[in-house]
Protein backbone atom coordinates (compact mmCIF):
# COMPACT_ATOMS: atom_id res chain seq x y z
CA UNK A 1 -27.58 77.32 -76.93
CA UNK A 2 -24.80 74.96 -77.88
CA UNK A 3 -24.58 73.79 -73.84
CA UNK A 4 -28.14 72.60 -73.70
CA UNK A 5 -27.22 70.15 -76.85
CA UNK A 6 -24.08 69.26 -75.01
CA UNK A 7 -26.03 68.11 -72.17
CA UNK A 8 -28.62 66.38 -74.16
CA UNK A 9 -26.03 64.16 -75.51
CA UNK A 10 -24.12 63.36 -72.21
CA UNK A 11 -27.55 61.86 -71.59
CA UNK A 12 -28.10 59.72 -73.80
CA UNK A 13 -25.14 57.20 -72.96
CA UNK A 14 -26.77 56.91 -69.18
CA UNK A 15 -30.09 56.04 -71.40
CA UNK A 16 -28.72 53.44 -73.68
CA UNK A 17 -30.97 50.64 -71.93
CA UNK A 18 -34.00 52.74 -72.64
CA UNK A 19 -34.73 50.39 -76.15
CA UNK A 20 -38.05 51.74 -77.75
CA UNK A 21 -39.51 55.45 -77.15
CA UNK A 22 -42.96 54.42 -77.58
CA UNK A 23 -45.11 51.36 -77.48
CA UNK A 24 -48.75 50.44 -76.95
CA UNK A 25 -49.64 48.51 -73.85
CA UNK A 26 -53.34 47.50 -73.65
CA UNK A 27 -55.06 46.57 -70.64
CA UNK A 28 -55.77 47.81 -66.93
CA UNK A 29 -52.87 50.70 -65.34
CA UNK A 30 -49.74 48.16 -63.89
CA UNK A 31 -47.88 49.16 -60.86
CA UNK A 32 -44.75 51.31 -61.58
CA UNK A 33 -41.74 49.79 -61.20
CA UNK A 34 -38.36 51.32 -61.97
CA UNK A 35 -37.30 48.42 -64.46
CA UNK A 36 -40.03 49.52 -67.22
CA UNK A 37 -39.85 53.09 -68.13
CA UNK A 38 -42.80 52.91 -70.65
CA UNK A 39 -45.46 51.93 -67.58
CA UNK A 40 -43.90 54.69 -65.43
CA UNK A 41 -44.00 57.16 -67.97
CA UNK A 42 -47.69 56.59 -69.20
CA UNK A 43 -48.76 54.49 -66.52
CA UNK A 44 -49.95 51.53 -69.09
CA UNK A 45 -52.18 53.68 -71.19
CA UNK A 46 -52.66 53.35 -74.71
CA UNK A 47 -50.92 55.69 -76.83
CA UNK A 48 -48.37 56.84 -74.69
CA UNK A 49 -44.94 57.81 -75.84
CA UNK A 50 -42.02 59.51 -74.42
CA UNK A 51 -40.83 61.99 -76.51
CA UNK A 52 -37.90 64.25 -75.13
CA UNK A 53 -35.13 63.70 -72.96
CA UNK A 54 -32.80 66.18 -70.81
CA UNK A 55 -29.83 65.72 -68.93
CA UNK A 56 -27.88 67.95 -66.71
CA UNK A 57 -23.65 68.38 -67.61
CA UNK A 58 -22.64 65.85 -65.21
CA UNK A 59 -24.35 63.20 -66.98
CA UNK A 60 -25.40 61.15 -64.28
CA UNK A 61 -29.25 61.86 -64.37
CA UNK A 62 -31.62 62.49 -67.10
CA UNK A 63 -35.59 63.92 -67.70
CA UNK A 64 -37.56 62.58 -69.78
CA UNK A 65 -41.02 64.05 -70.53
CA UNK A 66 -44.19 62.42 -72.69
CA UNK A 67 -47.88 61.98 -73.45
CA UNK A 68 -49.80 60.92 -75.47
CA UNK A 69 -49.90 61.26 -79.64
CA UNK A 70 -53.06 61.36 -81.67
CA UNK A 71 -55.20 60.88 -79.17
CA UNK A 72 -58.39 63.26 -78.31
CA UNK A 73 -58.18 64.92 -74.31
CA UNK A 74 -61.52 63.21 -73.32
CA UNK A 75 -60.26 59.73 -74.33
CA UNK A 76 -57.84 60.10 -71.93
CA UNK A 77 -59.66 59.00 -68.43
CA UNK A 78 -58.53 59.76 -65.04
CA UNK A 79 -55.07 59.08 -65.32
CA UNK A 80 -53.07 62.19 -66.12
CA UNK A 81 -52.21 62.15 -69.47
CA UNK A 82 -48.52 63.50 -69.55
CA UNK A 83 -45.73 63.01 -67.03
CA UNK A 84 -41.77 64.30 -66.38
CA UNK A 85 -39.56 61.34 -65.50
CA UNK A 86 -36.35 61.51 -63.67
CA UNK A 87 -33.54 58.82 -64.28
CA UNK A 88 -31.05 58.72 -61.87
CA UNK A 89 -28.83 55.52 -60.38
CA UNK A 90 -30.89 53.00 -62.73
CA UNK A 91 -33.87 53.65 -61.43
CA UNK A 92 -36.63 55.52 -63.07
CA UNK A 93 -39.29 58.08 -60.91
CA UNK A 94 -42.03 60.24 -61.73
CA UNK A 95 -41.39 63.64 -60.84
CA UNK A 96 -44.97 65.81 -62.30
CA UNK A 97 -47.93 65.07 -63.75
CA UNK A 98 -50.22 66.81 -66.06
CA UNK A 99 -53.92 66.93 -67.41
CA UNK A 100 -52.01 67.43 -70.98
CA UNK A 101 -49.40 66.30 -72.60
CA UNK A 102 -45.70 67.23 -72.67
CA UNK A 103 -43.61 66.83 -75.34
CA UNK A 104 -40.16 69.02 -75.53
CA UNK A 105 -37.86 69.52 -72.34
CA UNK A 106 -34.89 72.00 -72.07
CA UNK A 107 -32.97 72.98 -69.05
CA UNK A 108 -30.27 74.39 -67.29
CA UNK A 109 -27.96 73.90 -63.88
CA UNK A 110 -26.58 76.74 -62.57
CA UNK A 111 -24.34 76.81 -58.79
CA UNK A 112 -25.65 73.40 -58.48
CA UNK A 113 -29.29 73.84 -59.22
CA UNK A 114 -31.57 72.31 -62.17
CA UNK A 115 -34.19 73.91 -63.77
CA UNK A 116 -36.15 72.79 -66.59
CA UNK A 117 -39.19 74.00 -68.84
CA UNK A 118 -41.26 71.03 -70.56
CA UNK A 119 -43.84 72.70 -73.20
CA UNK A 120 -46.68 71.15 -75.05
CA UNK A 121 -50.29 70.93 -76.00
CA UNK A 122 -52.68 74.14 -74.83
CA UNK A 123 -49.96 76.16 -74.07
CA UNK A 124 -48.92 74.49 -71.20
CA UNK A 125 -45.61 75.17 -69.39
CA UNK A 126 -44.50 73.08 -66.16
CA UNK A 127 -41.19 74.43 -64.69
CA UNK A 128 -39.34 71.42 -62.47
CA UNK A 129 -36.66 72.77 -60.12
CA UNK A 130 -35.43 69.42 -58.17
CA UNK A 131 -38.07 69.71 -55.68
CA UNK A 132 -41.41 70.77 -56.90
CA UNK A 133 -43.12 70.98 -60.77
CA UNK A 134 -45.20 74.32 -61.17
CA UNK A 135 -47.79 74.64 -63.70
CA UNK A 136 -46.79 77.47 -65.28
CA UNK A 137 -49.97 80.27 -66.94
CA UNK A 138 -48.03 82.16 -69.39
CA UNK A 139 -50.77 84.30 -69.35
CA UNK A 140 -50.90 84.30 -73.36
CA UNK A 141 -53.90 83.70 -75.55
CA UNK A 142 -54.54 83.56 -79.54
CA UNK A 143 -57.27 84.08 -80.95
CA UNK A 144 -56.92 81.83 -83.60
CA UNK A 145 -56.98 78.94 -80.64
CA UNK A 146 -54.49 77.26 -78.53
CA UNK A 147 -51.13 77.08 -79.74
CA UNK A 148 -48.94 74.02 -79.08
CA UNK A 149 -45.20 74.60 -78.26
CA UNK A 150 -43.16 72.14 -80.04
CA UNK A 151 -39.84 73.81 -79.00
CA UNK A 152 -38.09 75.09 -75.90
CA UNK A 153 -34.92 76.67 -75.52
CA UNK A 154 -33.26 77.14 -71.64
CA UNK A 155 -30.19 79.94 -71.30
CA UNK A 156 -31.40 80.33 -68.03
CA UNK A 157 -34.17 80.53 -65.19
CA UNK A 158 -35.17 83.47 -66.37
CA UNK A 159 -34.62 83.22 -69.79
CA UNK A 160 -36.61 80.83 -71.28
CA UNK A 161 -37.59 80.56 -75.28
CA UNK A 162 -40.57 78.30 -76.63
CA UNK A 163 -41.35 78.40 -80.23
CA UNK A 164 -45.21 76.86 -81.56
CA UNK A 165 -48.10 77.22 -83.80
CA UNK A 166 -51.02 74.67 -84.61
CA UNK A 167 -51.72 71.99 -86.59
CA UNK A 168 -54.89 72.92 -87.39
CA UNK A 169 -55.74 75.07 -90.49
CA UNK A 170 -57.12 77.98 -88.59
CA UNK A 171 -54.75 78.04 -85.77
CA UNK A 172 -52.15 80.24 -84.99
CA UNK A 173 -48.87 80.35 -87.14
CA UNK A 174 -44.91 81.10 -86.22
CA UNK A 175 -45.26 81.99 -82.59
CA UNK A 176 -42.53 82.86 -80.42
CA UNK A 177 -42.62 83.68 -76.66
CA UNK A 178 -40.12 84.77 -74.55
CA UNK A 179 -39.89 84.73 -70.54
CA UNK A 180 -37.48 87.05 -68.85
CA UNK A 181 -38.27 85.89 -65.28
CA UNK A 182 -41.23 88.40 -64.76
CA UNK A 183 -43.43 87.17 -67.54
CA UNK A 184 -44.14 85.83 -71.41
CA UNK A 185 -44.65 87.64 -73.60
CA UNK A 186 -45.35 87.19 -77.31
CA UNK A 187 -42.24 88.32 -79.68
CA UNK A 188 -42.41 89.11 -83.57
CA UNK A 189 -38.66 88.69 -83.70
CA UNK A 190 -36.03 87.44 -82.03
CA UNK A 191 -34.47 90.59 -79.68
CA UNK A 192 -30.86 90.42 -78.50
CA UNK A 193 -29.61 91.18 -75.13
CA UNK A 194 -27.27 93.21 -76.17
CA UNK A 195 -26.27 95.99 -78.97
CA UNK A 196 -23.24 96.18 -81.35
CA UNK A 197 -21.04 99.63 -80.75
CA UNK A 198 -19.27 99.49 -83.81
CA UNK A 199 -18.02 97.03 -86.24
CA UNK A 200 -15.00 95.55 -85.12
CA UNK A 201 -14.81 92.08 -84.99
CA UNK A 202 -12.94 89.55 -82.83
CA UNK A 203 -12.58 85.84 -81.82
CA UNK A 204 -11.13 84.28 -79.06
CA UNK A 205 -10.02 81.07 -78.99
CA UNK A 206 -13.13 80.32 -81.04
CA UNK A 207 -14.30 76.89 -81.50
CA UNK A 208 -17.51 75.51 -83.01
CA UNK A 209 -19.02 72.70 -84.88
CA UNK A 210 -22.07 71.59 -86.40
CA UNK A 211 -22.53 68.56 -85.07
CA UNK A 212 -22.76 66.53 -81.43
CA UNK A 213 -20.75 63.68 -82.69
CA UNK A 214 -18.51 65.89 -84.48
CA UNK A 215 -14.63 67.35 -82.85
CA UNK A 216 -14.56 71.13 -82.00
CA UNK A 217 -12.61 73.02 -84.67
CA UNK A 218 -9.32 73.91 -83.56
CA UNK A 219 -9.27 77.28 -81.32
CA UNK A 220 -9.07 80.62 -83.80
CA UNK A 221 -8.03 84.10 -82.34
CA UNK A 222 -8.47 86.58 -85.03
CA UNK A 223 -9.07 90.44 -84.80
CA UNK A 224 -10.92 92.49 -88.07
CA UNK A 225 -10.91 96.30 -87.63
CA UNK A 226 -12.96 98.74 -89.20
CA UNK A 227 -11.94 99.00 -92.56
CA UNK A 228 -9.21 96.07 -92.60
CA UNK A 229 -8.12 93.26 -94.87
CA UNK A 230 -7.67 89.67 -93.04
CA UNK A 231 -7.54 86.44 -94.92
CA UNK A 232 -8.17 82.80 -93.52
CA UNK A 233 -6.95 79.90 -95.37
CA UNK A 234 -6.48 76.74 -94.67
CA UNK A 235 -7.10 73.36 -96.40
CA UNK A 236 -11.09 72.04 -97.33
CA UNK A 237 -12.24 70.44 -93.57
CA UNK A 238 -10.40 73.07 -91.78
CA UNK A 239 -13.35 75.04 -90.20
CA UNK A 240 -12.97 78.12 -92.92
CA UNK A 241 -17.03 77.89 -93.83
CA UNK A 242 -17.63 76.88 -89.87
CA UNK A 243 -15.95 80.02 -89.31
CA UNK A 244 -17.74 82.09 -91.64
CA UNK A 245 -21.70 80.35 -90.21
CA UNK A 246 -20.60 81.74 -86.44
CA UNK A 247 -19.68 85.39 -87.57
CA UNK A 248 -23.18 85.48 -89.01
CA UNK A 249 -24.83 83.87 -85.97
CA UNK A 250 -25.90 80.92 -87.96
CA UNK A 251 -23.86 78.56 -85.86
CA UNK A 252 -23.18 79.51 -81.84
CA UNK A 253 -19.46 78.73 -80.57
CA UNK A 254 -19.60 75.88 -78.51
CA UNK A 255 -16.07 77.39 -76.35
CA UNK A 256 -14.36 80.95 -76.32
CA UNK A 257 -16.26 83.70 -77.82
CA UNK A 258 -17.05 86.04 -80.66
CA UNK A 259 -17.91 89.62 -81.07
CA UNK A 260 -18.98 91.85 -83.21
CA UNK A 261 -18.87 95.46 -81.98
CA UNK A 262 -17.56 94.79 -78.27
CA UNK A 263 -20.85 91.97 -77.43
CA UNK A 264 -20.58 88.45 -77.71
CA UNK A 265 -22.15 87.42 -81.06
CA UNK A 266 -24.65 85.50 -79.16
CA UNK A 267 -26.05 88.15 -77.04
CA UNK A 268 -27.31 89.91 -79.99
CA UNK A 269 -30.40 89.53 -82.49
CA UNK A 270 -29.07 87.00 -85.44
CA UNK A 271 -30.97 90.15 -87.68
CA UNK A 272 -29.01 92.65 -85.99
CA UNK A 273 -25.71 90.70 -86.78
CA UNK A 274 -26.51 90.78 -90.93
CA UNK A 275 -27.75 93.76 -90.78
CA UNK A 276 -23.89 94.77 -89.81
CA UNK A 277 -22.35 91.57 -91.60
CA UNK A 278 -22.63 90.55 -95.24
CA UNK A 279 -21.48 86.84 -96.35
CA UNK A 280 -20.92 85.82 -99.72
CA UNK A 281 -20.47 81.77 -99.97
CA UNK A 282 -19.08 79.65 -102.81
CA UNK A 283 -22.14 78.69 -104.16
CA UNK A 284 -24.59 82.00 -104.22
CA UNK A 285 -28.17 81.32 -104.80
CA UNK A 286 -29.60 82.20 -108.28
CA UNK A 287 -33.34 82.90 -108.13
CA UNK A 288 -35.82 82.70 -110.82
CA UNK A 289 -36.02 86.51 -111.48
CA UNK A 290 -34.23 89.18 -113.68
CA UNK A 291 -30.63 89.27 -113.03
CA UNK A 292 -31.59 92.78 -111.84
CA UNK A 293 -33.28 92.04 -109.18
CA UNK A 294 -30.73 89.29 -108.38
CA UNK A 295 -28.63 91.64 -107.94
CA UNK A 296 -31.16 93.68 -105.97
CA UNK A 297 -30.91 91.45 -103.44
CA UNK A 298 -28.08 93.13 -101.69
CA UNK A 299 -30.13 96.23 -101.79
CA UNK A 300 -33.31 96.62 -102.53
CA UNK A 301 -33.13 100.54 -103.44
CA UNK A 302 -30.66 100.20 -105.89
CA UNK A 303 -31.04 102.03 -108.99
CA UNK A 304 -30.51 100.26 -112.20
CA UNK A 305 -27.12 101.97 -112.79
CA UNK A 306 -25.82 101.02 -109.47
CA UNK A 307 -26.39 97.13 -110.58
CA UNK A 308 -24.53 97.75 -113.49
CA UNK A 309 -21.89 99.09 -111.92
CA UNK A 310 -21.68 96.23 -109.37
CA UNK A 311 -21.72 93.72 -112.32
CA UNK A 312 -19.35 95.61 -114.03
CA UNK A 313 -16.75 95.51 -111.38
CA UNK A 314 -17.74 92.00 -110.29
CA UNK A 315 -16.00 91.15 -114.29
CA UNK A 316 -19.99 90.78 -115.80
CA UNK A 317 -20.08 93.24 -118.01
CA UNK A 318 -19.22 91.41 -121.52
CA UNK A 319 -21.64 88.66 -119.63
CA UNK A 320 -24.75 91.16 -118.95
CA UNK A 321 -23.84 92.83 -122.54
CA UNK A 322 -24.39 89.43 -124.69
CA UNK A 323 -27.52 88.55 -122.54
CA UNK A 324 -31.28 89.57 -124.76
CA UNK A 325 -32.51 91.50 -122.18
CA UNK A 326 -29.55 92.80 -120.58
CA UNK A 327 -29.84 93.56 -116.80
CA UNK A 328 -33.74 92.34 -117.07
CA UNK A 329 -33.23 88.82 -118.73
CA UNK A 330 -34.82 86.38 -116.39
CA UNK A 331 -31.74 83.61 -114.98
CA UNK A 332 -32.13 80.74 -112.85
CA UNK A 333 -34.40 77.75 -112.72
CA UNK A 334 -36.47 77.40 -115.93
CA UNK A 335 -35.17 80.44 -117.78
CA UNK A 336 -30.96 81.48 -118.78
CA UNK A 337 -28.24 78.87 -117.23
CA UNK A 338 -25.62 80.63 -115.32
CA UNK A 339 -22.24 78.46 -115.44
CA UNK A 340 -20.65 78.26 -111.78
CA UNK A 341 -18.14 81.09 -112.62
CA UNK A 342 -21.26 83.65 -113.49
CA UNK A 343 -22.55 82.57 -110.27
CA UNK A 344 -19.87 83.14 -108.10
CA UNK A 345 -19.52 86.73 -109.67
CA UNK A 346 -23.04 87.09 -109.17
CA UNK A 347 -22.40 86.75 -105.52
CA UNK A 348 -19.69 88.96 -105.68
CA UNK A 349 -21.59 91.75 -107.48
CA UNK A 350 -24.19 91.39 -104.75
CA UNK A 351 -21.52 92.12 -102.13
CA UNK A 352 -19.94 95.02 -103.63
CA UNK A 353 -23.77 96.67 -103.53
CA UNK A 354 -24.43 95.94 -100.27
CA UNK A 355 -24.11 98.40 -97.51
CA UNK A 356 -22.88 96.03 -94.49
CA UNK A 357 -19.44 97.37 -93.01
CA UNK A 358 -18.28 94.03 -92.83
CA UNK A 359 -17.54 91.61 -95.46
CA UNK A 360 -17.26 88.07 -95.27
CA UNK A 361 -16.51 86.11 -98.47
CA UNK A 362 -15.98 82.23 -98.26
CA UNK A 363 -14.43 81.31 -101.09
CA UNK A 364 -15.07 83.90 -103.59
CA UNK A 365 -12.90 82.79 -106.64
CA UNK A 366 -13.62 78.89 -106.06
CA UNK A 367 -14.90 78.78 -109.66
CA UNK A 368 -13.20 81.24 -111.26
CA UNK A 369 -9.88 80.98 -113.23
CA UNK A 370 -6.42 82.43 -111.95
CA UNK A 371 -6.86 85.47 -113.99
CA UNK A 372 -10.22 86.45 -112.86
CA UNK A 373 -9.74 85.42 -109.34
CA UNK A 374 -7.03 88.00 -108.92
CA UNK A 375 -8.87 90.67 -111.03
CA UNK A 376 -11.83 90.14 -108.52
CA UNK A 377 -9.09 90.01 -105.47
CA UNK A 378 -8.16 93.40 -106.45
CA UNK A 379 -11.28 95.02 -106.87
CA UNK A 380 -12.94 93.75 -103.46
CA UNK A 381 -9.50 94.08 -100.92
CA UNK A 382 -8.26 97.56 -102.64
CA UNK A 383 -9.94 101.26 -103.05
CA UNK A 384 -12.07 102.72 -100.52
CA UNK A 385 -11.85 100.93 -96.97
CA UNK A 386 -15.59 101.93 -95.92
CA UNK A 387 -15.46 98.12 -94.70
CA UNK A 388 -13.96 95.52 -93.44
CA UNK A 389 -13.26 92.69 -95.44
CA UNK A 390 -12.81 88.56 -94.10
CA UNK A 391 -10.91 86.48 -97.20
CA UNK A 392 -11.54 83.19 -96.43
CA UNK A 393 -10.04 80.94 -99.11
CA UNK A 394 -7.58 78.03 -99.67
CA UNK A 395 -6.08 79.75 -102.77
CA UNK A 396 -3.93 81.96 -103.30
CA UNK A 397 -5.83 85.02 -104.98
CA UNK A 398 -6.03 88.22 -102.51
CA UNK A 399 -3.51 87.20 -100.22
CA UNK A 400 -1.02 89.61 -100.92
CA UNK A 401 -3.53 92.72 -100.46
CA UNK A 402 -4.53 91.68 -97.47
CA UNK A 403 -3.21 93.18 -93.64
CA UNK A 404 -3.17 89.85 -92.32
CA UNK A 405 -3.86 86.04 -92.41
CA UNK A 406 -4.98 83.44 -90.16
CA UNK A 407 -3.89 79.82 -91.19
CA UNK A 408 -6.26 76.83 -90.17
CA UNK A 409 -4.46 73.62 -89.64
CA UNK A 410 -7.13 70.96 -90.06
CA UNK A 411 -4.86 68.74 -87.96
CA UNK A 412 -5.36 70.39 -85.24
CA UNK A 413 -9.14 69.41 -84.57
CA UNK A 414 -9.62 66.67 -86.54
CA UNK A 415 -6.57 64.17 -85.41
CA UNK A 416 -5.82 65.74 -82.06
CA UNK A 417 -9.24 67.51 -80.95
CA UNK A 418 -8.54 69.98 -78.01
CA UNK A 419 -5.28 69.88 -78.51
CA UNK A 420 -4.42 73.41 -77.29
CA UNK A 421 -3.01 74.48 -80.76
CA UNK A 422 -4.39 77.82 -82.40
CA UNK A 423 -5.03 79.80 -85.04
CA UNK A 424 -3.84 83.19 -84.57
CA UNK A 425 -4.66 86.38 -86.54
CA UNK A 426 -2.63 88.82 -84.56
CA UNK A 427 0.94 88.39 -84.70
CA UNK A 428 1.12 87.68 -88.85
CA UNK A 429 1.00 90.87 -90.80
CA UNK A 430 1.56 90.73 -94.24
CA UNK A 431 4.67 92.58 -95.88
């Protein structure tokens, strides 16, 4: 996922003399010429825009696809009324034509090969290899209308994601299609290629970041067994939360890897991953409701004694006692303020329901005072070691009950980049 970005960018320097994406040029159809990319993208029609762009890893060559915005099919003429662009050496040359318009491009090189899927308007698919554009018939229909695709994602020829809907009242909603080289076919979820055996998790040489323009974190090797203790620390900046986004699969690595039950984190269903992984941030969501079903949250089948419990250990219960309603007193917007501290206990009551076997908790006792940090420490890192537990913090609470630590140097990505330096979990046991 994180490669096809990657190559987007490298692009974009090679397509610095572009200047505007879209402009309206009135009048008769000029000749293409490789100096003006707007007449060889729309041949000189009104309207016209180019609207996604696609380069391969080298960064020497680019695609660009566009179309036409706002403007109704049989206003359109002759000319065709979208078109896939190739930029290479300076010059700029129309590689496929359509009767629609494109709009999103995403592809892939593999042993020297590029492939790439443009989506748009009615469905339509067009599949460029280097030599030849194929109209693709995905073979799908709605019967709320024609859907338009507004996103494609690439992993490969034969693996090929586009994500759509309609922008008209009674079209179709949230649709997802998947092609795995045979055909498409329309998907209620996202599948993963692969299952978890277990719930050991590992990282190797792990970097990731959340941003193009933004330096790599700094490698992290860590290992979390079934049923351990490892903490992270590490200064604010130092990739602790970055950390904590992969291992739920809401951020891909962009190098090495991460697994979760012997697969690589991003062979397998993001639903499948939190099913199996439980994350509790520094800033847990409060949600207009009863602080029961707050609590709920974590799971919904919870009787009302097993909430109390959980806010009982998470250090709510004189809280929850002085509260007019006890476990059923509406919190959050509009109804009883919860002070940062409550909140962050709130979060860690919702943990200690859950049924995940792994843990992660960034920055549990941010808000809370020494006393209750380690109190909370204690009751989440000791007892019964159903599951694992990741500590990430940059304090001190916790780390002497855990097995091991990792320690993030945010030097090490954000002065020196690549540097080679890393963050090991598997040499450091604590005594």
């Amino acid at each position: 996922m994180r490669s096809s970005r990657t190559a987007r960018a490298a692009s974009l320097a090679a397509l610095a003399v572009i200047g505007a994406m879209s402009l309206a040029c009135p009048g008769p159809p000029p000749e293409e010429t490789s100096t003006d990319l707007f007449r060889v993208a729309v041949n000189g029609a009104p309207g016209g825009s180019l609207l996604a762009v696609w380069g391969d890893p080298n960064g020497r060559r680019a695609l660009l696809v566009g179309g036409f915005v706002g403007v109704a099919p049989e206003r359109l003429g002759a000319n065709p009324a979208g078109r896939l662009v190739e930029y290479r050496n300076g010059a700029f040359i129309t590689r496929c034509t359509t009767d629609q318009v494109l709009w999103w491009i995403d592809g892939r090189t593999d042993e020297g090969v590029t492939t790439v899927y443009a989506v748009g308007e009615g469905g339509r698919v067009l599949r460029y290899d280097g030599g030849t554009c194929v109209n693709v018939d995905t073979g799908l229909t709605f019967a709320e209308g024609p859907v338009t695709w507004w996103g494609v994602l690439v992993r490969g020829a034969r693996d090929v994601w586009a994500v759509g809907g309609s922008a008209q009242p009674t079209g179709p909603r949230g649709v997802v299609a998947h092609y795995d080289g045979t055909a498409w076919r329309r998907v209620a979820d996202v599948p993963g290629r692969a299952t978890a055996h277990g719930h050991d998790v590992a990282a190797h040489d792990l970097r990731s970041r959340w941003d193009l323009r933004a330096p790599a974190t700094a490698p992290v090797t860590l290992d979390l067994g079934p049923g351990e203790r490892v903490a992270v620390v590490g200064p604010s900046g130092s990739g602790k939360s970055t950390l904590a986004a992969v291992l739920l699969r809401f951020l891909d690595p962009c190098e090495g890897q991460a697994l979760l039950g012997g697969s690589s984190l991003v062979d397998l269903g993001p639903d499948d991953v939190r099913r199996l992984v439980g994350l509790v941030d520094d800033h847990p969501h409060v949600f207009a409701t009863t602080l029961a079903e707050n609590i709920r949250l974590a799971r919904p089948g919870a009787s009302d004694d097993e909430v109390r419990d959980a806010l009982h250990r998470a250090r709510l219960g004189a809280w929850v006692e002085g509260l007019p309603d006890g476990i059923h007193t509406w919190v959050g917007d509009g109804h009883g303020a919860v002070s940062g501290g409550e909140r962050a206990r709130i979060g860690i009551a919702r943990s200690l329901l859950a049924e995940q076997p792994v843990l992660v908790l960034d920055e549990p006792t941010a808000h809370l005072d020494h006393t209750t940090a380690v109190a909370l420490a204690h009751e989440v890192l000791t007892g019964d070691r159903h599951r694992s537990v990741l500590w990430i913090t940059h304090g001190t609470a916790g780390l002497d009950l855990v097995d091991r630590v990792v320690a993030l140097d945010v030097r090490a990505w954000r002065v020196e980049g690549p540097s080679g330096q890393r963050a090991s979990g598997r040499g450091r046991p604590q005594s």
